[in-house]
C-alpha atoms as a PDB file:
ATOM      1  CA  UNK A   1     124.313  81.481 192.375  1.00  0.00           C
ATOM      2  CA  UNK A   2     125.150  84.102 189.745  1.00  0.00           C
ATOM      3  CA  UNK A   3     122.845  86.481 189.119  1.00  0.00           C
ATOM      4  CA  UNK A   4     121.674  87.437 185.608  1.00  0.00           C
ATOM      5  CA  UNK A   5     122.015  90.702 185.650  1.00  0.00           C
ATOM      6  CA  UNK A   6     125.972  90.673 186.487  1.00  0.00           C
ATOM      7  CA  UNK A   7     127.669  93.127 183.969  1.00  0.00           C
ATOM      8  CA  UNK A   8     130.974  92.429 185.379  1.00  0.00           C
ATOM      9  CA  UNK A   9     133.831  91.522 183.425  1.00  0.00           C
ATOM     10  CA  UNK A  10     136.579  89.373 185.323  1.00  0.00           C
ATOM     11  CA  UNK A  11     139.742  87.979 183.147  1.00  0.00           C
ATOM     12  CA  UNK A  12     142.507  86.368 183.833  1.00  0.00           C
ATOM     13  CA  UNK A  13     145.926  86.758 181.980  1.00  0.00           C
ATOM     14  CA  UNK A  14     149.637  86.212 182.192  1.00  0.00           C
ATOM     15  CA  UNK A  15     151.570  89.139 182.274  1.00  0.00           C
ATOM     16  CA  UNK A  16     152.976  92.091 183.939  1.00  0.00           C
ATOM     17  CA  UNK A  17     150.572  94.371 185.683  1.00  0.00           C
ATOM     18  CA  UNK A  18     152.278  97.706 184.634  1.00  0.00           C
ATOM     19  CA  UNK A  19     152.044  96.630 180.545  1.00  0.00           C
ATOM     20  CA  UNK A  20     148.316  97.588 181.279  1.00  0.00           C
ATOM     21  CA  UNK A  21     147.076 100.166 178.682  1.00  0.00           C
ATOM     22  CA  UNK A  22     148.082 103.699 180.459  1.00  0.00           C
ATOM     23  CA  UNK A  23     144.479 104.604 180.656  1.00  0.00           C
ATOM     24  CA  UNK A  24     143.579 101.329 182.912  1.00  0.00           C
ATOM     25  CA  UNK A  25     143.781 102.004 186.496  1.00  0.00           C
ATOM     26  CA  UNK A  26     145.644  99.939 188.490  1.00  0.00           C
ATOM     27  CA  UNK A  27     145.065  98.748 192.185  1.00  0.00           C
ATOM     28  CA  UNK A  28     146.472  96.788 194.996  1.00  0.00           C
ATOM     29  CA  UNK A  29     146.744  96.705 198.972  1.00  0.00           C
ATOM     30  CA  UNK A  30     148.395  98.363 201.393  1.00  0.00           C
ATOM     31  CA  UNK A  31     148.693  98.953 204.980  1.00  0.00           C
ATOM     32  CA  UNK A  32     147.041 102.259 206.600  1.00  0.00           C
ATOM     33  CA  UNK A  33     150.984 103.135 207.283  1.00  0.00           C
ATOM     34  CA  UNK A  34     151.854 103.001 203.392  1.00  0.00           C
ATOM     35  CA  UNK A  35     154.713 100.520 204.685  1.00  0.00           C
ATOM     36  CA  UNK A  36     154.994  99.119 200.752  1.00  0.00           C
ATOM     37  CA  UNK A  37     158.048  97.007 202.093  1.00  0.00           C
ATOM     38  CA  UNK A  38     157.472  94.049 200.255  1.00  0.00           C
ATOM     39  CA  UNK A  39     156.006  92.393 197.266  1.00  0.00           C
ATOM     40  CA  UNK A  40     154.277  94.376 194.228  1.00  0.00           C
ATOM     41  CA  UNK A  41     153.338  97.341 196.775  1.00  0.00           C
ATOM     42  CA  UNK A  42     157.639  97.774 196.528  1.00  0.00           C
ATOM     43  CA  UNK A  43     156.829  98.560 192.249  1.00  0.00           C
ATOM     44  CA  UNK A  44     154.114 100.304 193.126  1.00  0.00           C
ATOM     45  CA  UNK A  45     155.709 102.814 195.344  1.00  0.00           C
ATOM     46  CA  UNK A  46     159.033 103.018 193.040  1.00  0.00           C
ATOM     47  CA  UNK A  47     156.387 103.772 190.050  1.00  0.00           C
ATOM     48  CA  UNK A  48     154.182 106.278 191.197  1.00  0.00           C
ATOM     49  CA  UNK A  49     155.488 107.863 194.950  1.00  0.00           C
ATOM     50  CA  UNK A  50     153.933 110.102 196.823  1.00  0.00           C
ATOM     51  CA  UNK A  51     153.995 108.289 199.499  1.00  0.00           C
ATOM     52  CA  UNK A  52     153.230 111.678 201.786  1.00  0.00           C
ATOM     53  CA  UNK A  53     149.956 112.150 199.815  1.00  0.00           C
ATOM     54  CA  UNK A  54     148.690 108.551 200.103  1.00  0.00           C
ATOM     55  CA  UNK A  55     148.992 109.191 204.232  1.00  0.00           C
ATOM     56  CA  UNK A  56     147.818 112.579 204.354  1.00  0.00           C
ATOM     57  CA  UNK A  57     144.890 111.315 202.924  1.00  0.00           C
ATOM     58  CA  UNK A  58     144.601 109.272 206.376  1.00  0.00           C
ATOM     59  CA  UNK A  59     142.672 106.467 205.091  1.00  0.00           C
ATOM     60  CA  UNK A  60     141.869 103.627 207.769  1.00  0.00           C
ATOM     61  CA  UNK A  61     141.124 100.055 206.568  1.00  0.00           C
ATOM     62  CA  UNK A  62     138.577  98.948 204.502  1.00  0.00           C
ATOM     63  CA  UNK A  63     138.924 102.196 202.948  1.00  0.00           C
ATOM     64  CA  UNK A  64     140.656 102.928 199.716  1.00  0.00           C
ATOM     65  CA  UNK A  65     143.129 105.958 198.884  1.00  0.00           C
ATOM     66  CA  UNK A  66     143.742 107.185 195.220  1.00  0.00           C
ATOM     67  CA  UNK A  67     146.438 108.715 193.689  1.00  0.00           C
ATOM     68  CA  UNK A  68     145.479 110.384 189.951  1.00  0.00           C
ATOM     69  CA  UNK A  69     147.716 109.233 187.342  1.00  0.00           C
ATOM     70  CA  UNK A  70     146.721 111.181 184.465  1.00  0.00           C
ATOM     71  CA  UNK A  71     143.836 109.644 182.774  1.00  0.00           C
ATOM     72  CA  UNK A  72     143.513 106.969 185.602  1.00  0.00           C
ATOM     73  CA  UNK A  73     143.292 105.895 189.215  1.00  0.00           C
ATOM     74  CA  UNK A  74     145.789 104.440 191.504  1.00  0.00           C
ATOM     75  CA  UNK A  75     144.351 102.528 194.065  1.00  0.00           C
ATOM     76  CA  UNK A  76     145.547 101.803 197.488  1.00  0.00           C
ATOM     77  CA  UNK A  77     143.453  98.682 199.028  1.00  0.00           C
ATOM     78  CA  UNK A  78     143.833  99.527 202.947  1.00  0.00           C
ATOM     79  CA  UNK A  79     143.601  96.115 204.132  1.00  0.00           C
ATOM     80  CA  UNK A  80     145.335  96.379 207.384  1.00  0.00           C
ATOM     81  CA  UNK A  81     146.122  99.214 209.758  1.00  0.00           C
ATOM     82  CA  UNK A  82     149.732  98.245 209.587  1.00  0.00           C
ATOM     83  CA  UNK A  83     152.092  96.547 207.044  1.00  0.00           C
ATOM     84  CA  UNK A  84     153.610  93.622 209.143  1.00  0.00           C
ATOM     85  CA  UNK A  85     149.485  92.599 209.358  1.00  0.00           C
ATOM     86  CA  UNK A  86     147.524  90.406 207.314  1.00  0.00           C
ATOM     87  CA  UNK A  87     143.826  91.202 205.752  1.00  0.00           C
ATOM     88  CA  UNK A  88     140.853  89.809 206.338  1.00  0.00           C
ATOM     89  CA  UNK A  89     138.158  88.974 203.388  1.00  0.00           C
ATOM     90  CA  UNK A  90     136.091  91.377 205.453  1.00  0.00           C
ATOM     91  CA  UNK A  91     138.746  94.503 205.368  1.00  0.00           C
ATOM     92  CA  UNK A  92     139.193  93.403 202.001  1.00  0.00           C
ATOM     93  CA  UNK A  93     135.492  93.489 200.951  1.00  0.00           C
ATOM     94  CA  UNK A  94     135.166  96.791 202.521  1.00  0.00           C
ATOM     95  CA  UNK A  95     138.521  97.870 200.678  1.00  0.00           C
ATOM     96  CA  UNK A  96     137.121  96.936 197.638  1.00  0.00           C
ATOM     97  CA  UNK A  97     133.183  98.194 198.635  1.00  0.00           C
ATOM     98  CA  UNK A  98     135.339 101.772 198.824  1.00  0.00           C
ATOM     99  CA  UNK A  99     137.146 101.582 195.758  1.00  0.00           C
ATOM    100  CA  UNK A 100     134.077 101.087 193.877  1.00  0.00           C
ATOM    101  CA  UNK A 101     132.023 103.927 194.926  1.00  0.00           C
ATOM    102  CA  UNK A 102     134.971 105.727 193.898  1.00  0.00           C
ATOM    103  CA  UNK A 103     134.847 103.803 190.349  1.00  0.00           C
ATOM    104  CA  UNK A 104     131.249 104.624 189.573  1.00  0.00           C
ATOM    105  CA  UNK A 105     131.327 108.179 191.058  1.00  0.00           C
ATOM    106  CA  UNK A 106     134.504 108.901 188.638  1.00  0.00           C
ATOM    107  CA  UNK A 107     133.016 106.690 185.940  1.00  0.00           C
ATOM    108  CA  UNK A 108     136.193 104.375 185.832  1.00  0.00           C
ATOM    109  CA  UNK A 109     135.186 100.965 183.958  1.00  0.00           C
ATOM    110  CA  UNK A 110     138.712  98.873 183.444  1.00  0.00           C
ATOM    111  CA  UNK A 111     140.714  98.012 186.268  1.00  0.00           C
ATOM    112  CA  UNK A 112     144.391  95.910 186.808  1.00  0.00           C
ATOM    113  CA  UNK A 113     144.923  94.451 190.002  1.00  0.00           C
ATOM    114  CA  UNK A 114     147.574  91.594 190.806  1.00  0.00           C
ATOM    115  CA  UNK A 115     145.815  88.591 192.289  1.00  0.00           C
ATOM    116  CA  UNK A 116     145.284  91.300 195.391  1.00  0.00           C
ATOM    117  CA  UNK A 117     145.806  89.942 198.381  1.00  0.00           C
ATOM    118  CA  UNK A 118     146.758  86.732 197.756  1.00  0.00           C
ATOM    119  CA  UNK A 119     150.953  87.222 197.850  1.00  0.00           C
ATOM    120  CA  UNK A 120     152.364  88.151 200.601  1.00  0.00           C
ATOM    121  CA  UNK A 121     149.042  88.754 202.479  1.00  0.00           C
ATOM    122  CA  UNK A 122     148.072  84.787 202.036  1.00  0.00           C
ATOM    123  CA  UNK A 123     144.990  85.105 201.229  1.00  0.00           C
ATOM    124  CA  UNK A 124     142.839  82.482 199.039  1.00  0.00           C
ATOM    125  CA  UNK A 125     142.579  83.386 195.773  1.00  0.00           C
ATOM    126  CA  UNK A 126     139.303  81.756 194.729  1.00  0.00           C
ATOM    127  CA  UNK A 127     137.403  83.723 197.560  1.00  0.00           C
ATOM    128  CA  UNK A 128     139.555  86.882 196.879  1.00  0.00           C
ATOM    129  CA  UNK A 129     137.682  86.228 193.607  1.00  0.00           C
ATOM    130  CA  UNK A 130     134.359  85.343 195.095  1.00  0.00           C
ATOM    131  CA  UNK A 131     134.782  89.080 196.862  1.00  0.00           C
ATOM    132  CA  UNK A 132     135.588  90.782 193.317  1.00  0.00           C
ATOM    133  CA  UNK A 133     132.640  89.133 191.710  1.00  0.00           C
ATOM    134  CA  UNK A 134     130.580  89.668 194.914  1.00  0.00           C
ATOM    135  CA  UNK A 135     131.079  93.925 195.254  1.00  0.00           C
ATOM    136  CA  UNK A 136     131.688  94.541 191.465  1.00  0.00           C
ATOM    137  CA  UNK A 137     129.341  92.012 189.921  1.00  0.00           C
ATOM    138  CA  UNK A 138     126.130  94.388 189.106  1.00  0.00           C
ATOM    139  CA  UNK A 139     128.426  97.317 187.800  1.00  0.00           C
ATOM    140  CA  UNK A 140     129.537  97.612 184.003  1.00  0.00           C
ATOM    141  CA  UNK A 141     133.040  96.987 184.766  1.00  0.00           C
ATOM    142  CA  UNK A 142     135.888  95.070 183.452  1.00  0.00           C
ATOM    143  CA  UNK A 143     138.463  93.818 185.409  1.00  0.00           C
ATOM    144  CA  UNK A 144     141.646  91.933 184.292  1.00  0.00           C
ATOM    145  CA  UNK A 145     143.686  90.211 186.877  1.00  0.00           C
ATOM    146  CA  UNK A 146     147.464  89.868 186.217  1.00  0.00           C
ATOM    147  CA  UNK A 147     149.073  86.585 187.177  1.00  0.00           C
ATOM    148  CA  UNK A 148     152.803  87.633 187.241  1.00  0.00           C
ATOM    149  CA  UNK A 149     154.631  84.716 185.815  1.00  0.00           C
ATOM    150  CA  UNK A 150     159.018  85.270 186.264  1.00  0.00           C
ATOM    151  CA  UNK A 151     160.777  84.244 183.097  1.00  0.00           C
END
């Protein structure tokens, strides 16, 4: 049941996740080891780096580590202790519990993610959604979703 008071603003789109407006921060998951072998992690480590600062930051799963990027957050989902691993929607939730604490203590409102999660991890979309409405759904925060679709 939704709740009335659900501020929450959850879109969909087609498109590439790094067209986002430069003051959107972006987010996706990761292993505790920062593997970023495979799938969008791959862009996201070519993009932004600092790889050394993500791990120093020693973040275990279910927690979230940030890189700034100017005006906005990067966002490291730790999922899974280790790369080769897959998620669960409770390391997820957690993930995602972490990264918006850090959202409304930093008063970051617009987020792009990739459906996280659901790629190489093989998770279920519609409950990776369930989770994003589920943790974000009382704060005043919009979130659009970019559904990568090759040309």
């Amino acid at each position: 049941m939704a709740s009335t008071d659900a501020k929450l603003v959850l879109k969909e789109i087609e498109g590439d996740l790094f067209s986002a407006p430069k003051s959107t921060s972006l987010a996706h998951c990761v292993g505790g080891d920062m593997g970023m072998g495979g799938g969008i992690a791959v862009v996201f480590k070519k993009v932004f780096g600092r790889v050394d600062e993500l791990l120093a930051q020693n973040i275990g799963t279910g927690g979230v580590a940030v890189l700034k990027d100017n005006d906005r957050y990067i966002y490291y989902l730790v999922t899974k202790d280790y790369s080769y691993q897959k998620p669960t929607y409770e390391s997820l939730r957690a993930s995602l519990d972490s990264m918006r604490k850090h959202m409304v203590a930093n008063k970051v409102n617009n987020l792009a993610i990739p459906r996280i999660g659901c790629g190489i991890d093989g998770l279920e979309w519609d409950k990776v959604k369930h989770e994003l409405e589920t943790v974000f759904g009382p704060e005043e925060i919009n979130i659009t979703v970019y559904n990568f679709v090759p040309k």
